[in-house]
Protein backbone atom coordinates (compact mmCIF):
# COMPACT_ATOMS: atom_id res chain seq x y z
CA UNK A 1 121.08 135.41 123.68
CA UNK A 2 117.26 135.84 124.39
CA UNK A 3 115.62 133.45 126.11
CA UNK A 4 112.89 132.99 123.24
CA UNK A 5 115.77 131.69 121.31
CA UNK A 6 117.23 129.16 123.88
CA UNK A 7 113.89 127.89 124.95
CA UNK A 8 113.39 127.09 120.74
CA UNK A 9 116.82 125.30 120.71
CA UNK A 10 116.38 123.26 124.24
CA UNK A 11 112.75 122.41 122.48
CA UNK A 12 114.28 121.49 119.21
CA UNK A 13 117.02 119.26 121.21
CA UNK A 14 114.04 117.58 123.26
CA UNK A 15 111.97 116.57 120.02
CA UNK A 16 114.97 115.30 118.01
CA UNK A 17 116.06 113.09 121.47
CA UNK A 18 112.66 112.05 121.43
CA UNK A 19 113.01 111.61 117.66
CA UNK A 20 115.76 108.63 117.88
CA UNK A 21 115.64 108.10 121.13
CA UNK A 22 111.89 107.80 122.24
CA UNK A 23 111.25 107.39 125.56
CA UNK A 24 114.82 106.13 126.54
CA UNK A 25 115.54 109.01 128.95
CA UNK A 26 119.29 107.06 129.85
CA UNK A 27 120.16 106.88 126.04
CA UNK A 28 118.66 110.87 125.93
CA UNK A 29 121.36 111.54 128.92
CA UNK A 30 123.70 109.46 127.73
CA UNK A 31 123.74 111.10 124.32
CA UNK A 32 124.20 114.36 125.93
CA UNK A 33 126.64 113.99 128.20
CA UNK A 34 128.87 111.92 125.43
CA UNK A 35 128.34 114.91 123.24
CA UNK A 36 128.91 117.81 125.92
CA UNK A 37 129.72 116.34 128.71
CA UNK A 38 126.34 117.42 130.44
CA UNK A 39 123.20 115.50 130.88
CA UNK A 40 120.58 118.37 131.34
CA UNK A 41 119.43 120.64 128.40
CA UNK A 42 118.85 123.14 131.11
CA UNK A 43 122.70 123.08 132.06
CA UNK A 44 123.71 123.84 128.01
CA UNK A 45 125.52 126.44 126.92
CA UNK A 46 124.63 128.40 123.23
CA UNK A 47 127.58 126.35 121.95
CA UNK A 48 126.41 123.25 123.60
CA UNK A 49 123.13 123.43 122.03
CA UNK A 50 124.34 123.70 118.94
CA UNK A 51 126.68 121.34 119.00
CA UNK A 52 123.68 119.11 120.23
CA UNK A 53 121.44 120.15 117.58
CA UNK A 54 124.59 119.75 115.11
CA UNK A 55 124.53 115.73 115.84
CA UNK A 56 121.17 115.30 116.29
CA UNK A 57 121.08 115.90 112.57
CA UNK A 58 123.55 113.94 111.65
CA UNK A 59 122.11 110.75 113.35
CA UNK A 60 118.89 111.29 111.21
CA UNK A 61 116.57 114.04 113.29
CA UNK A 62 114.91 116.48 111.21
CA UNK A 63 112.57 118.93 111.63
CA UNK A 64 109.30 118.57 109.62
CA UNK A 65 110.19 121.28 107.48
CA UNK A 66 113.52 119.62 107.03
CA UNK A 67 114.30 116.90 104.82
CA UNK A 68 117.60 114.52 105.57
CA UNK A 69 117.85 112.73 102.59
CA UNK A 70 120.25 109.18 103.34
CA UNK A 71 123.80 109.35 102.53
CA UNK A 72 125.63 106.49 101.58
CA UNK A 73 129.22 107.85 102.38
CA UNK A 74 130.90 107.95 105.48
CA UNK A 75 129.54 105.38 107.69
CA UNK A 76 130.62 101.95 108.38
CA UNK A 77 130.94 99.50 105.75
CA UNK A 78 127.78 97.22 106.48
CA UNK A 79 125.32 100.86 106.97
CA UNK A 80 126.49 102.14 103.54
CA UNK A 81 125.61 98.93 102.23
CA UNK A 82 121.98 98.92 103.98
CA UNK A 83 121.69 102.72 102.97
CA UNK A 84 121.96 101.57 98.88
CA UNK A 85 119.84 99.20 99.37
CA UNK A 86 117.36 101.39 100.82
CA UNK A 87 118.05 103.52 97.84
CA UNK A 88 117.51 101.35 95.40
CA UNK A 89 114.09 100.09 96.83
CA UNK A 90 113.31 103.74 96.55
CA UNK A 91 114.32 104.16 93.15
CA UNK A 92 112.28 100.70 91.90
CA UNK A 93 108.94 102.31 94.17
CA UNK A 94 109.11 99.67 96.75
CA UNK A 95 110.17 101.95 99.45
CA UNK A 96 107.96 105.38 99.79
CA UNK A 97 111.09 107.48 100.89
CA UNK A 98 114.64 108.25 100.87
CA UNK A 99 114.78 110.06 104.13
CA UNK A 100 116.89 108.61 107.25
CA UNK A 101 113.69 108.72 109.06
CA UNK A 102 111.59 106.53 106.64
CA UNK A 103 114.68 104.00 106.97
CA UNK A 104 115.01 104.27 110.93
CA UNK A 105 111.65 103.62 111.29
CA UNK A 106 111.88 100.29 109.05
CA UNK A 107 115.11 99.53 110.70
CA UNK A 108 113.10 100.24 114.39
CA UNK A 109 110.19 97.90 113.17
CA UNK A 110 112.70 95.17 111.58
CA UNK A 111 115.26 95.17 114.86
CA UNK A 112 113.96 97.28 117.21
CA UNK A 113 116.68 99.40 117.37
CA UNK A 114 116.05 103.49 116.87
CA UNK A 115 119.22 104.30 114.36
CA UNK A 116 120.98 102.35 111.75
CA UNK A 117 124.43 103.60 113.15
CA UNK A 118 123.52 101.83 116.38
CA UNK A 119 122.56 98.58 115.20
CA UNK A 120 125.26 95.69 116.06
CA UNK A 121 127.20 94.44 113.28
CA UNK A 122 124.93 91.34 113.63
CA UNK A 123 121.83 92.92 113.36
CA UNK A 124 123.27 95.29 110.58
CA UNK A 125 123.71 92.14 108.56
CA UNK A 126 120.40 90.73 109.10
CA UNK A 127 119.21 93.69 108.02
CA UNK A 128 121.21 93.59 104.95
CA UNK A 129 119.85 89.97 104.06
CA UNK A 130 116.22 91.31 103.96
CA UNK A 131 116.62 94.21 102.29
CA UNK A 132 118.33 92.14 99.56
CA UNK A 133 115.29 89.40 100.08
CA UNK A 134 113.15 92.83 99.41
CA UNK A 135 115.07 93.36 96.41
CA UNK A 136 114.96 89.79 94.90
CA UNK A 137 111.24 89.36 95.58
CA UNK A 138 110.85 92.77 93.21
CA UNK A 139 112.85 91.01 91.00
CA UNK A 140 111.17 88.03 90.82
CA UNK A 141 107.85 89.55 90.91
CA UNK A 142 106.67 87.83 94.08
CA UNK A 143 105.57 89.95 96.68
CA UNK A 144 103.89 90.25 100.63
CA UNK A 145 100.63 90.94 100.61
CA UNK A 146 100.63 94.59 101.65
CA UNK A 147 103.36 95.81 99.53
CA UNK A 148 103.91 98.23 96.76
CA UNK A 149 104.54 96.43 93.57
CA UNK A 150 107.54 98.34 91.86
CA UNK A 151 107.05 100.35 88.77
C-alpha cells in the first residue's frame, strides 16, 4: 500500500473522530481501541483503517462530498423514534436537513452529547418530547422566534 494512500485514510479517520468526537481525545482512543483493539492511528493496519473508517460512517461521519442521509431502521427503539421525527420536521420544512450530521448537531446543542446512539435512554426521551413539542407547535401554528415556519 503507498503511503499517499495510508496517510489519506489515517487523515480521513482523524477528521471523522474529530467529527463526533471533537476534542475528546479519550472517547477518540477509546473508540479505536473498542473497534481494533489499538488506540493510535499510527499503529493501524490497511484492514484496521478500514474497518475504522467503516464505523465512522455508520455513527454519522461523512465526508463533505458525502451525504449520510438518517435511517430509521436498525437502532434502538427510542433513536428510530427521534430519527422520524427528525424526518418528519424535514418533510413539513421545519428542519433544513435530513443528514445524521444536521441531527447530531441539534441533538449536541439540545443535550450536549455528540451522537444520537450515545445519548442515555433518559436523554433520548427528552429528546423525543421536544421534537414532538417541535412538531405540535407546527401544528398549531405557534412558533420560536427564529424558526422556519413550515410550508
Amino acid at each position: 500500500m503507498s503511503t499517499d494512500l495510508r496517510r489519506k485514510e489515517i487523515a480521513a479517520i482523524q477528521i471523522g473522530c474529530k467529527q463526533l468526537f471533537g476534542s475528546d481525545e479519550d472517547a477518540r482512543r477509546a473508540f479505536l481501541e473498542e473497534t481494533t483493539g489499538k488506540r493510535s492511528t499510527k499503529d493501524l493496519t490497511e484492514a484496521e483503517r478500514r474497518k475504522v473508517l467503516e464505523t465512522l460512517r455508520e455513527n454519522g461521519f461523512a465526508r463533505t462530498r458525502e451525504r449520510v442521509r438518517i435511517d430509521p431502521d436498525g437502532d434502538t427503539p427510542q433513536v428510530q423514534m427521534i430519527k422520524q421525527l427528525w424526518l418528519t420536521l424535514c418533510q413539513k420544512g421545519a428542519a433544513k436537513s435530513d443528514e445524521m450530521v444536521a441531527l447530531n448537531a441539534w441533538i449536541k446543542r439540545q443535550t450536549g452529547i455528540d451522537h444520537v446512539r450515545w445519548l442515555t435512554p433518559e436523554q433520548a426521551s427528552r429528546a423525543i418530547e421536544m421534537l414532538k413539542a417541535w412538531l405540535g407547535r407546527l401544528r398549531s401554528g405557534t412558533r420560536r422566534p427564529g424558526t422556519r415556519r413550515a410550508a
